[in-house]
PDB file of N, CA and C in Angstrom:
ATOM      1  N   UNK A   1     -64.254-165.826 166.886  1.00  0.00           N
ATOM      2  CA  UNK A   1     -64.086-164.445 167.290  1.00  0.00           C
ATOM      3  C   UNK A   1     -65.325-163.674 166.866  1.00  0.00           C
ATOM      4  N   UNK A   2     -65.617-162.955 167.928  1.00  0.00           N
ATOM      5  CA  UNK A   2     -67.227-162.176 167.712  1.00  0.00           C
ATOM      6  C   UNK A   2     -66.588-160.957 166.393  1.00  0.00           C
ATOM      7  N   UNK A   3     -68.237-160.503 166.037  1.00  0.00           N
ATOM      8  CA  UNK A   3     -67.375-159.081 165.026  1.00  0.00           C
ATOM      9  C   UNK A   3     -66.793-157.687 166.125  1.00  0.00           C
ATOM     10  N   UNK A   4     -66.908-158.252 167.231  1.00  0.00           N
ATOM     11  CA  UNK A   4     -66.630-156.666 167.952  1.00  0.00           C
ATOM     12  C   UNK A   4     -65.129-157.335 168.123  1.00  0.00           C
ATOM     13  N   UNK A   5     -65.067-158.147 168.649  1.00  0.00           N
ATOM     14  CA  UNK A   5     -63.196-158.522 168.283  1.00  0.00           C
ATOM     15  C   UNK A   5     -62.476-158.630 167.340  1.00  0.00           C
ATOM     16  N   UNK A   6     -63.474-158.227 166.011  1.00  0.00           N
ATOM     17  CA  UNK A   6     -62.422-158.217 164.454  1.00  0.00           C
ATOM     18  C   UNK A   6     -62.340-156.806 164.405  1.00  0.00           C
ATOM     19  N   UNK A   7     -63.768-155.654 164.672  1.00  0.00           N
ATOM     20  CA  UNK A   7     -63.273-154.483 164.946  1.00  0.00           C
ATOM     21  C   UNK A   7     -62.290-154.163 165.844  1.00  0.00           C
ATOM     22  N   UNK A   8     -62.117-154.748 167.167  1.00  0.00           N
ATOM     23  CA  UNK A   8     -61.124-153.828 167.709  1.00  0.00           C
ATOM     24  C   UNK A   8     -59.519-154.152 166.938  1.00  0.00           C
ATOM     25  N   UNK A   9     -59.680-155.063 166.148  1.00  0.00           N
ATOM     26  CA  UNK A   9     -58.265-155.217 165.418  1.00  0.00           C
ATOM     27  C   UNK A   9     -58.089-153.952 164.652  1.00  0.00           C
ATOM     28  N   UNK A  10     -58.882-153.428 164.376  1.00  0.00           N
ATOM     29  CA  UNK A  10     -58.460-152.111 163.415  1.00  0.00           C
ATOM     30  C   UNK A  10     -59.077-152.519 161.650  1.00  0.00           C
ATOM     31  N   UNK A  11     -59.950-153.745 161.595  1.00  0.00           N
ATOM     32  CA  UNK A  11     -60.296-154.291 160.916  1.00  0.00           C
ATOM     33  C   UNK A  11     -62.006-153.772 160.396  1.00  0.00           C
ATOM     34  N   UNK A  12     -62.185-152.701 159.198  1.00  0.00           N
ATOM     35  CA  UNK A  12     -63.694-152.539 158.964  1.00  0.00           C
ATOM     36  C   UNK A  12     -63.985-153.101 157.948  1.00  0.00           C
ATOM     37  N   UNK A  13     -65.136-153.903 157.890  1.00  0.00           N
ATOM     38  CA  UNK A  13     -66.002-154.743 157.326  1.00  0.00           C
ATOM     39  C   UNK A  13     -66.591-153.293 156.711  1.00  0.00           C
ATOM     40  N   UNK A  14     -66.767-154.025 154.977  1.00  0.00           N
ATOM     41  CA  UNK A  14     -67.435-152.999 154.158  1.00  0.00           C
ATOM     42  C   UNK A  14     -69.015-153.059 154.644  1.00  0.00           C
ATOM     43  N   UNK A  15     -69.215-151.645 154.568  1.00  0.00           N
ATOM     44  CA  UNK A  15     -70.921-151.423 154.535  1.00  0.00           C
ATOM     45  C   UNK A  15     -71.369-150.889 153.401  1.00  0.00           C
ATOM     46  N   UNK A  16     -72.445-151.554 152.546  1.00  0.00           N
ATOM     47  CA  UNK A  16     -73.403-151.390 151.737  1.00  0.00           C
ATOM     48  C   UNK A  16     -73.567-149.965 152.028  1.00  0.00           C
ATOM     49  N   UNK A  17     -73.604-148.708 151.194  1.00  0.00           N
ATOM     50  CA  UNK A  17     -73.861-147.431 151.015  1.00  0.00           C
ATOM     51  C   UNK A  17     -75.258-147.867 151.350  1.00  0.00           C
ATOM     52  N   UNK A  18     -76.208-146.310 151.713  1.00  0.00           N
ATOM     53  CA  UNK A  18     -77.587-146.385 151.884  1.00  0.00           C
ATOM     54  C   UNK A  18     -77.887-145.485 150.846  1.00  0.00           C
ATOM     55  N   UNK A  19     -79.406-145.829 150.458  1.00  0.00           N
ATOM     56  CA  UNK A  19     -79.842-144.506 149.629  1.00  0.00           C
ATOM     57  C   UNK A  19     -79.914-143.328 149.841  1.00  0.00           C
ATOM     58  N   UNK A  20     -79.759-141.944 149.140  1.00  0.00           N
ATOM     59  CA  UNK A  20     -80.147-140.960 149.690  1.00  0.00           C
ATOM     60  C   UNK A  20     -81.194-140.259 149.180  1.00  0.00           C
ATOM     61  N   UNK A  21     -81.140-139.155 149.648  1.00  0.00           N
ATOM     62  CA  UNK A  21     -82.443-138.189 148.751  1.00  0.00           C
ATOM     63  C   UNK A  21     -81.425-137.742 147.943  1.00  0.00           C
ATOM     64  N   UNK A  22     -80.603-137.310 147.926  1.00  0.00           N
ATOM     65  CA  UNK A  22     -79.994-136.301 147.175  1.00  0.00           C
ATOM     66  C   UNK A  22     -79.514-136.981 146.025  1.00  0.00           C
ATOM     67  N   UNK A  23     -79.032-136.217 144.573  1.00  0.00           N
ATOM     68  CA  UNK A  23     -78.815-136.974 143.508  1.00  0.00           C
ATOM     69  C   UNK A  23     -77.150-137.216 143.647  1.00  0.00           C
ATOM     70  N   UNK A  24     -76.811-138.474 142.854  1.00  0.00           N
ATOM     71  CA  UNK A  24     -75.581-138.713 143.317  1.00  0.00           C
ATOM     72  C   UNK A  24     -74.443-137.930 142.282  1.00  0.00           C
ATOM     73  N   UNK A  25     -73.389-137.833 142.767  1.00  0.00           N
ATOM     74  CA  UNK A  25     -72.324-137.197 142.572  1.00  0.00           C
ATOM     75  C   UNK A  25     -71.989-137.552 141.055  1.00  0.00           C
ATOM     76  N   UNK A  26     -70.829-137.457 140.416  1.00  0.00           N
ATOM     77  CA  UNK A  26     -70.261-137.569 139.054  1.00  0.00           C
ATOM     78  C   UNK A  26     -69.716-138.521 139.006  1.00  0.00           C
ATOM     79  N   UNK A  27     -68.933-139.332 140.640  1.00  0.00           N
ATOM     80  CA  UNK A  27     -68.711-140.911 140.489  1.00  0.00           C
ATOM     81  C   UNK A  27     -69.591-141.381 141.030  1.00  0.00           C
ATOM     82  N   UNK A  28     -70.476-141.548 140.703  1.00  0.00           N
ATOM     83  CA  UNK A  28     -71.454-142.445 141.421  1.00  0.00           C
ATOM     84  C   UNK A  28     -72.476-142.445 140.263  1.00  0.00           C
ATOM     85  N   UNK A  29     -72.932-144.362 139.705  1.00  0.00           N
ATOM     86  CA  UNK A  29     -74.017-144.244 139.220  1.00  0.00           C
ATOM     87  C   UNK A  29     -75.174-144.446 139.832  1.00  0.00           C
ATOM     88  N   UNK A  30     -76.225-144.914 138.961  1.00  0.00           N
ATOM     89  CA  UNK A  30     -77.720-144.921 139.479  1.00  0.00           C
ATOM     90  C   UNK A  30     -78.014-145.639 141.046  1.00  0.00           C
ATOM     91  N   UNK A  31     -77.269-146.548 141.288  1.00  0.00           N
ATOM     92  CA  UNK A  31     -77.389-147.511 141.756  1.00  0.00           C
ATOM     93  C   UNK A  31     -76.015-147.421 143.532  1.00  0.00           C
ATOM     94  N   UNK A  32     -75.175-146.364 142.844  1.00  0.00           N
ATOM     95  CA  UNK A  32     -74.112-146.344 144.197  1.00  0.00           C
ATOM     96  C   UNK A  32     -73.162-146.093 143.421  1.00  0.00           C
ATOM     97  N   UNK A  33     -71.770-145.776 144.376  1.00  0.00           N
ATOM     98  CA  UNK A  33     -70.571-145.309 143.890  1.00  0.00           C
ATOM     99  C   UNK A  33     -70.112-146.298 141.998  1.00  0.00           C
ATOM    100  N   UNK A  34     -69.289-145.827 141.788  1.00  0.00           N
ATOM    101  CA  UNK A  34     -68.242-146.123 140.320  1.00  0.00           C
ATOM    102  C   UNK A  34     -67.532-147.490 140.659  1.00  0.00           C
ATOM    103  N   UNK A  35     -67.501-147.965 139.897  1.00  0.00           N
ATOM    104  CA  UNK A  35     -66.552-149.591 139.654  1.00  0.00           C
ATOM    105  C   UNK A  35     -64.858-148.614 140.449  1.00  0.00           C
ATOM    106  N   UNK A  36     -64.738-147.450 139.720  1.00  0.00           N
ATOM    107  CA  UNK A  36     -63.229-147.054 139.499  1.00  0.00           C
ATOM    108  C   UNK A  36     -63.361-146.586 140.832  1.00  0.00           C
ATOM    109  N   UNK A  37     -64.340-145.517 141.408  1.00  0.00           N
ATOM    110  CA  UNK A  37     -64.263-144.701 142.970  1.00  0.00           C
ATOM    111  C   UNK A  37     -63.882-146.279 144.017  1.00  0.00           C
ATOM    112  N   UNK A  38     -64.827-147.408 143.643  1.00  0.00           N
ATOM    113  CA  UNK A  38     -64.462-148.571 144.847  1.00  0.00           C
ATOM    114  C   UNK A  38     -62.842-149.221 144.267  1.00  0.00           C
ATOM    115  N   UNK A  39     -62.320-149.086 143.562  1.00  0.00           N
ATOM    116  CA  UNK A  39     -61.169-149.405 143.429  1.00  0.00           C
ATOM    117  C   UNK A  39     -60.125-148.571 143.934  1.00  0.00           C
ATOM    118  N   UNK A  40     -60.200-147.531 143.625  1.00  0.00           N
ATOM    119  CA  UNK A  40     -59.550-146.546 144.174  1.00  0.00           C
ATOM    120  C   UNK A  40     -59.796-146.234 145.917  1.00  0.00           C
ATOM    121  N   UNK A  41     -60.903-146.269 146.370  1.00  0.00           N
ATOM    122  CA  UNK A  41     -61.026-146.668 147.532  1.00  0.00           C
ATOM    123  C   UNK A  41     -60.021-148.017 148.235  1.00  0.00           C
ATOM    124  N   UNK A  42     -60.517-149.124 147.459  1.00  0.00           N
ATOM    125  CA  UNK A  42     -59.563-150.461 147.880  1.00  0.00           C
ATOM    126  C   UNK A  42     -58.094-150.331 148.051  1.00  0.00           C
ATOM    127  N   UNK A  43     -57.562-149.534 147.059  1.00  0.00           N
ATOM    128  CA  UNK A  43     -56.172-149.340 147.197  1.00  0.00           C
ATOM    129  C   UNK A  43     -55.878-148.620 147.920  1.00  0.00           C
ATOM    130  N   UNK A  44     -56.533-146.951 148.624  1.00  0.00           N
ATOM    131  CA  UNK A  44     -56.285-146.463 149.305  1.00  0.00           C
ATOM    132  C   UNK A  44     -56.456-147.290 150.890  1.00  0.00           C
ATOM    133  N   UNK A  45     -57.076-147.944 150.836  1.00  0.00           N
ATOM    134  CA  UNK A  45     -57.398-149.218 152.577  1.00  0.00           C
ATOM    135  C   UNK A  45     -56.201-149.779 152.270  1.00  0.00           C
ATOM    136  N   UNK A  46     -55.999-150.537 151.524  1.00  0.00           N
ATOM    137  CA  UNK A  46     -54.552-151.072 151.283  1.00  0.00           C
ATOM    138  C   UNK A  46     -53.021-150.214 151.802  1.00  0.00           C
ATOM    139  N   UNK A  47     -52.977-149.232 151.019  1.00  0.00           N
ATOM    140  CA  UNK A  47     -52.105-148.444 151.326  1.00  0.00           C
ATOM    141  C   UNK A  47     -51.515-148.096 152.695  1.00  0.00           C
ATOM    142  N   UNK A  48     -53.117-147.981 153.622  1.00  0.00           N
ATOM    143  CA  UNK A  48     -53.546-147.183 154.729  1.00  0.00           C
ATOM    144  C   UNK A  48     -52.916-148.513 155.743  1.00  0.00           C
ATOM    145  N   UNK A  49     -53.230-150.017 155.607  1.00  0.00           N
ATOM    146  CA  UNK A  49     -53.369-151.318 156.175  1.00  0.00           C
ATOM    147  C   UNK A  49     -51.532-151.183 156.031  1.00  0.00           C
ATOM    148  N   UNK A  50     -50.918-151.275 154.720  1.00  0.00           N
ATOM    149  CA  UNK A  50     -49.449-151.234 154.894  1.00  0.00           C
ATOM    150  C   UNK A  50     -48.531-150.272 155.282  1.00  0.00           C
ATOM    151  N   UNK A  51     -49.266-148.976 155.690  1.00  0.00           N
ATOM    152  CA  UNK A  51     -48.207-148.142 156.582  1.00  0.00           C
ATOM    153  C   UNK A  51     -48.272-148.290 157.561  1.00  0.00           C
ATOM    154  N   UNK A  52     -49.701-149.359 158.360  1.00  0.00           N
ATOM    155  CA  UNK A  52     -49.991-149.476 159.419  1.00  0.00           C
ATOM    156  C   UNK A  52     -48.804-150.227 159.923  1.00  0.00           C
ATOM    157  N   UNK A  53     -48.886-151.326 159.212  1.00  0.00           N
ATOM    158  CA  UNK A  53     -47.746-152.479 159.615  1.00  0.00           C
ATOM    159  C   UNK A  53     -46.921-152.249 159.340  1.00  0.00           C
ATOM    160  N   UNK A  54     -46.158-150.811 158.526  1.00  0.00           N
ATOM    161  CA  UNK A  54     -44.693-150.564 158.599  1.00  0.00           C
ATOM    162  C   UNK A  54     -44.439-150.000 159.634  1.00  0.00           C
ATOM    163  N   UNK A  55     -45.060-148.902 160.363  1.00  0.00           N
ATOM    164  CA  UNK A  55     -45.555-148.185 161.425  1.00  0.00           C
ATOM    165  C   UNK A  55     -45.084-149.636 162.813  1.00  0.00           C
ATOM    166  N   UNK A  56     -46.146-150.554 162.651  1.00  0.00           N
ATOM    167  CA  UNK A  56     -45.715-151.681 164.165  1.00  0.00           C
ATOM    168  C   UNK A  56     -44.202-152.195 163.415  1.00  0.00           C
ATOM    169  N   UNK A  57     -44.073-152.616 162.367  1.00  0.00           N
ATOM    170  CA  UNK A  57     -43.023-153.036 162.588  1.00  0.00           C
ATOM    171  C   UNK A  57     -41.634-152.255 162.890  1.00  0.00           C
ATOM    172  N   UNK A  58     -41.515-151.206 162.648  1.00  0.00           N
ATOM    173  CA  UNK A  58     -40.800-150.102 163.273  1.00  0.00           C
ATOM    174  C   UNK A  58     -40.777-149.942 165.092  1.00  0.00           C
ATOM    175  N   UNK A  59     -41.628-150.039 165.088  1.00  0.00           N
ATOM    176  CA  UNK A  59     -42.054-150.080 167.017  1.00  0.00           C
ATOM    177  C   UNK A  59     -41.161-151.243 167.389  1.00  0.00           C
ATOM    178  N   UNK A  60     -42.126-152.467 166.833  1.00  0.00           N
ATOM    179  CA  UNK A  60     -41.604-153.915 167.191  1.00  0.00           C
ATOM    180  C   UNK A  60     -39.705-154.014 166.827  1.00  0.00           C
ATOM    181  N   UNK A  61     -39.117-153.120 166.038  1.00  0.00           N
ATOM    182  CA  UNK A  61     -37.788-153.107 165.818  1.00  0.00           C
ATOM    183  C   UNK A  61     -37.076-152.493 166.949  1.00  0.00           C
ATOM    184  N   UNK A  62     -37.719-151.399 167.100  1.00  0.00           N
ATOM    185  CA  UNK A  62     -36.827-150.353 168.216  1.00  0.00           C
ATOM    186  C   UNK A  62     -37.480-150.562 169.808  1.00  0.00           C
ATOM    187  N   UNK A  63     -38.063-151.844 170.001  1.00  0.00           N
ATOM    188  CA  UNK A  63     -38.566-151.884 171.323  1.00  0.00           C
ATOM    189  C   UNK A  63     -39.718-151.354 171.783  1.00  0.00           C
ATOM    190  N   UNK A  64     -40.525-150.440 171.307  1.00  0.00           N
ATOM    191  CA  UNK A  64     -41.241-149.685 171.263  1.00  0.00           C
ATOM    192  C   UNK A  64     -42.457-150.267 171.833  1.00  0.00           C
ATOM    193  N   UNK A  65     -42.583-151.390 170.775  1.00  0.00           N
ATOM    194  CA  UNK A  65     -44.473-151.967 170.639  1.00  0.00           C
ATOM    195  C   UNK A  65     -44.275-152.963 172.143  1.00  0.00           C
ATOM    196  N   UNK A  66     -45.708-153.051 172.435  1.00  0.00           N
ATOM    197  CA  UNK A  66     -45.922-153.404 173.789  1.00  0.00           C
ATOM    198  C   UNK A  66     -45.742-154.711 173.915  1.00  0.00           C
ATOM    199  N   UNK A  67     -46.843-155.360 172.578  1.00  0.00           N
ATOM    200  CA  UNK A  67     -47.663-156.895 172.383  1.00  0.00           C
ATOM    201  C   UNK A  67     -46.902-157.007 171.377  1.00  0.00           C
ATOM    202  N   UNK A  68     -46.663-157.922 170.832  1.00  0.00           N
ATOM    203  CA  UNK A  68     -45.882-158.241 169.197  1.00  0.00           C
ATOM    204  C   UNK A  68     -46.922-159.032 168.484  1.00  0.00           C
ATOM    205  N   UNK A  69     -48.019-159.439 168.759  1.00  0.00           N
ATOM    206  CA  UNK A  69     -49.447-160.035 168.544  1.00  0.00           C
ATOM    207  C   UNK A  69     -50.141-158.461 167.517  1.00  0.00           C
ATOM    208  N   UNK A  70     -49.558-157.569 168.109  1.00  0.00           N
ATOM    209  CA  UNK A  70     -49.902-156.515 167.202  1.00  0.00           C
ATOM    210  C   UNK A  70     -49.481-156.374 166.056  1.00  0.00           C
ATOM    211  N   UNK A  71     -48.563-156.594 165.699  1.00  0.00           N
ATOM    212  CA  UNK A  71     -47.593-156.690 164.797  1.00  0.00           C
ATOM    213  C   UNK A  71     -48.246-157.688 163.984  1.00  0.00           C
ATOM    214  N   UNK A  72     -47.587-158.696 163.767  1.00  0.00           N
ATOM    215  CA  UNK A  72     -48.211-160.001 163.523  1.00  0.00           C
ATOM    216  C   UNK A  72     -49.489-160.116 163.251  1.00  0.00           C
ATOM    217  N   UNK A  73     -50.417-159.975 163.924  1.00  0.00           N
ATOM    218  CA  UNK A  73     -51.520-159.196 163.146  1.00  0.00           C
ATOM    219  C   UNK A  73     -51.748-158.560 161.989  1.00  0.00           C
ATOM    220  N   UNK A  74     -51.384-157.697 161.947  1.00  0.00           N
ATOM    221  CA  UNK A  74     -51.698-156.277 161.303  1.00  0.00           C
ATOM    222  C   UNK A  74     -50.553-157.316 159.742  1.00  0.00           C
ATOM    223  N   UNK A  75     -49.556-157.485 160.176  1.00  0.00           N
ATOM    224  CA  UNK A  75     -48.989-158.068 159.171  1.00  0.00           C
ATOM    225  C   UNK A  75     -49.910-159.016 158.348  1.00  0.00           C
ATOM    226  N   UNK A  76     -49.977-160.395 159.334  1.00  0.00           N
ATOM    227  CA  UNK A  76     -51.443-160.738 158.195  1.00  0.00           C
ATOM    228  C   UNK A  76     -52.066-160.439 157.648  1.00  0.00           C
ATOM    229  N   UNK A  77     -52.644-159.308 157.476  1.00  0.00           N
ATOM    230  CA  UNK A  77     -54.133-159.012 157.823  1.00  0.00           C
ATOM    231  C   UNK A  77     -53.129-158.031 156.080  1.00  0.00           C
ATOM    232  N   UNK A  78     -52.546-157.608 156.305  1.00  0.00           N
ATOM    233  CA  UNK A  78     -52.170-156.975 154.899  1.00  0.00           C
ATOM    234  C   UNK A  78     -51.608-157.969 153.593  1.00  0.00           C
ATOM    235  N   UNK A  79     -51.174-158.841 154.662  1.00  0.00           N
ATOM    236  CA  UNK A  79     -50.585-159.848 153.431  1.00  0.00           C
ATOM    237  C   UNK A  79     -51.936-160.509 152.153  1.00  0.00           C
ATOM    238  N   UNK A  80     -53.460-161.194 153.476  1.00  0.00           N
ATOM    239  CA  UNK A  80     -54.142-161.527 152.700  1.00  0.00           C
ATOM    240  C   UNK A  80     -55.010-160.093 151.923  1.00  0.00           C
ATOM    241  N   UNK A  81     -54.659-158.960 152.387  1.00  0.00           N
ATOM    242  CA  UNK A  81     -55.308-158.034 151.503  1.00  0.00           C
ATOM    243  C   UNK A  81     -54.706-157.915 150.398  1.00  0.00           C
ATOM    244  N   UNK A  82     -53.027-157.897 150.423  1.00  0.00           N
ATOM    245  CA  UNK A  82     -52.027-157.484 149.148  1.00  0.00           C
ATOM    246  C   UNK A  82     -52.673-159.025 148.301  1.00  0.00           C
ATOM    247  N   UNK A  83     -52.980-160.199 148.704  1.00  0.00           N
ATOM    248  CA  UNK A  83     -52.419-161.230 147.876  1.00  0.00           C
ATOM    249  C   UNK A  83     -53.995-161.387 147.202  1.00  0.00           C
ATOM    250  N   UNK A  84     -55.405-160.710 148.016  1.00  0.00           N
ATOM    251  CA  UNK A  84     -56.430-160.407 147.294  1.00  0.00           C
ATOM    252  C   UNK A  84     -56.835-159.645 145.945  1.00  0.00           C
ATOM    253  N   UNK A  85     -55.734-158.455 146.327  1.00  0.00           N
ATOM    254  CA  UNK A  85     -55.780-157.333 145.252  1.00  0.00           C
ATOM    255  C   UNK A  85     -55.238-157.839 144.145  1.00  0.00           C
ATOM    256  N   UNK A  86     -54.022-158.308 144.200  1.00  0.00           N
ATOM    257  CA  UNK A  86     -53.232-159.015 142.887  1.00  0.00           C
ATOM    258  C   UNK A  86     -53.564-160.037 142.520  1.00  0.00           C
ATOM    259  N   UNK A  87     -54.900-161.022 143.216  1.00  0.00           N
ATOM    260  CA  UNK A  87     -55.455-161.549 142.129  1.00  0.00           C
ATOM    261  C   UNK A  87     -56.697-161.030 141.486  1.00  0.00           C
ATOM    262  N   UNK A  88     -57.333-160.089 142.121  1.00  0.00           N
ATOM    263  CA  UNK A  88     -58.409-159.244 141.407  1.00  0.00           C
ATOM    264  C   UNK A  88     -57.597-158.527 140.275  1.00  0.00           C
ATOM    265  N   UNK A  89     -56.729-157.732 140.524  1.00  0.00           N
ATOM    266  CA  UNK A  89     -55.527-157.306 139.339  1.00  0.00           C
ATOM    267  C   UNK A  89     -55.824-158.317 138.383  1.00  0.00           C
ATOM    268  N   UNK A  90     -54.734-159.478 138.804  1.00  0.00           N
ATOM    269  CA  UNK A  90     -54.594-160.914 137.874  1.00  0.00           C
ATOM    270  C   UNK A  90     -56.061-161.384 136.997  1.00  0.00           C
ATOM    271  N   UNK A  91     -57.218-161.645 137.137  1.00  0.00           N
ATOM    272  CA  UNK A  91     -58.412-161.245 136.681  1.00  0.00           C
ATOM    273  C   UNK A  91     -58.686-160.225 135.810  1.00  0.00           C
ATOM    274  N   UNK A  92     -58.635-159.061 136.190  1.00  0.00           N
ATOM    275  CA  UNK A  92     -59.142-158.183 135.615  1.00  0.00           C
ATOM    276  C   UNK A  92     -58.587-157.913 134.124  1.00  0.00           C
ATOM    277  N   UNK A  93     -57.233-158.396 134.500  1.00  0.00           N
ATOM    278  CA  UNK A  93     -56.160-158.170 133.139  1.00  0.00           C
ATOM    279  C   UNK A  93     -56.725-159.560 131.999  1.00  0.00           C
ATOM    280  N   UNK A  94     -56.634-160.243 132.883  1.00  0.00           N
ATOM    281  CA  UNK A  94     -56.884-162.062 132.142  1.00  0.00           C
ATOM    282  C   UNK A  94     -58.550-161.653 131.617  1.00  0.00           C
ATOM    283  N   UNK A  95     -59.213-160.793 132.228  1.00  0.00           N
ATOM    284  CA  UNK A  95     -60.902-160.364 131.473  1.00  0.00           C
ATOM    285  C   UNK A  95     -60.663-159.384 130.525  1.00  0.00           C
ATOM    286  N   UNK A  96     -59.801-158.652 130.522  1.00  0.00           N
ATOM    287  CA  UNK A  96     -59.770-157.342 129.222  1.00  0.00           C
ATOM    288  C   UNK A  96     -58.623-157.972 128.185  1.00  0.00           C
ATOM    289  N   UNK A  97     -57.673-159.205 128.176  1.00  0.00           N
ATOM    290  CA  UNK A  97     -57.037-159.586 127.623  1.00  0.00           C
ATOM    291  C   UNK A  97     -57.979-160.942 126.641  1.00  0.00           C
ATOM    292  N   UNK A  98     -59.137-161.454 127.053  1.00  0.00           N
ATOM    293  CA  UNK A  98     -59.891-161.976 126.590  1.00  0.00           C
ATOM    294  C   UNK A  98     -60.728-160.955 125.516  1.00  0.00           C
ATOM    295  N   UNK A  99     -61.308-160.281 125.947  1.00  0.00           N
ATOM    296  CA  UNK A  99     -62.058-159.318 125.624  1.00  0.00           C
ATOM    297  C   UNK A  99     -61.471-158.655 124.327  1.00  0.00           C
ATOM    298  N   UNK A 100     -60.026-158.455 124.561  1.00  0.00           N
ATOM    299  CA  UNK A 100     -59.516-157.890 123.211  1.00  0.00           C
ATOM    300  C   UNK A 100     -59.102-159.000 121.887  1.00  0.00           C
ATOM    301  N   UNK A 101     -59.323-160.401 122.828  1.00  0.00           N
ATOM    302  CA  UNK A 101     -59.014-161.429 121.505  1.00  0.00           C
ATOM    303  C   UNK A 101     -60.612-161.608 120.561  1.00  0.00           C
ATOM    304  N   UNK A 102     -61.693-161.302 121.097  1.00  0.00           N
ATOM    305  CA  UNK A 102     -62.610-161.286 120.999  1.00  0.00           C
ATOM    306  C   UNK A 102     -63.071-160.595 119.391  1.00  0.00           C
ATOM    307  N   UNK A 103     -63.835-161.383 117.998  1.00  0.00           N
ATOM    308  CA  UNK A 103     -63.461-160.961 117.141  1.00  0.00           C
ATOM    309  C   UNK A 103     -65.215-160.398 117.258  1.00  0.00           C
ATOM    310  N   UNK A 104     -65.003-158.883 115.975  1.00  0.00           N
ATOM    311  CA  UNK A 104     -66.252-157.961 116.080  1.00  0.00           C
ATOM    312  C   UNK A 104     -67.106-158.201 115.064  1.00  0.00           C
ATOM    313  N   UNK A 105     -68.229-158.560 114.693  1.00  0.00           N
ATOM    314  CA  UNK A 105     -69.017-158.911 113.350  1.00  0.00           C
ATOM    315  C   UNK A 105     -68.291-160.344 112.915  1.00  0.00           C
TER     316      UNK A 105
END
C-alpha cells in the first residue's frame, strides 16, 4: 500500500518539527517540543483514534456505516496503537522502577 493509501485511512505519519526563527515556547527545549508535550500529544491521537472507532462502530451497529472495512479498520489501527502505548507505559515504569533501586554514592 502506497503512503497516499495509508493517508486516506485517516492515518498521519509523524513529521519531524522544522526549525524556526522564533525562540521556542516553555514546552519546548533547545532542540524541539518536551518528552511530556509528545506524550501528551500521543495520548491525545489515541483518544482522538478511539472515539473514532466508537463513532464507526455505532454506525456499523445501527446500519448506518456504508463499508464495514471502515470499521474494522479504524478498529485495528487503535488496537495496535492502545497495545503500543501500554507497552511504552510498561517500560517507562520498569525504567523509573530500576532507577529507584539504584543505590547513590
Amino acid at each position: 500500500m502506497s503512503v497516499s493509501g495509508i493517508e486516506s485511512l485517516g492515518f498521519t505519519p509523524y513529521v519531524a518539527p522544522t526549525a524556526t526563527a522564533t525562540p521556542p515556547a516553555a514546552t519546548e527545549g533547545p532542540s524541539g517540543p518536551s518528552f511530556g508535550k509528545l506524550v501528551v500529544d500521543g495520548l491525545e491521537q489515541l483518544e482522538a483514534m478511539n472515539d473514532r472507532t466508537d463513532n464507526l462502530a455505532v454506525q456499523a451497529a445501527t446500519g448506518d456505516l456504508g463499508a464495514i472495512h471502515d470499521y474494522t479498520i479504524a478498529a485495528s489501527e487503535t488496537s495496535v496503537a492502545t497495545q503500543l502505548t501500554v507497552a511504552m507505559r510498561n517500560k517507562a515504569v520498569e525504567a523509573f522502577t530500576e532507577i529507584m533501586r539504584m543505590q547513590v554514592g
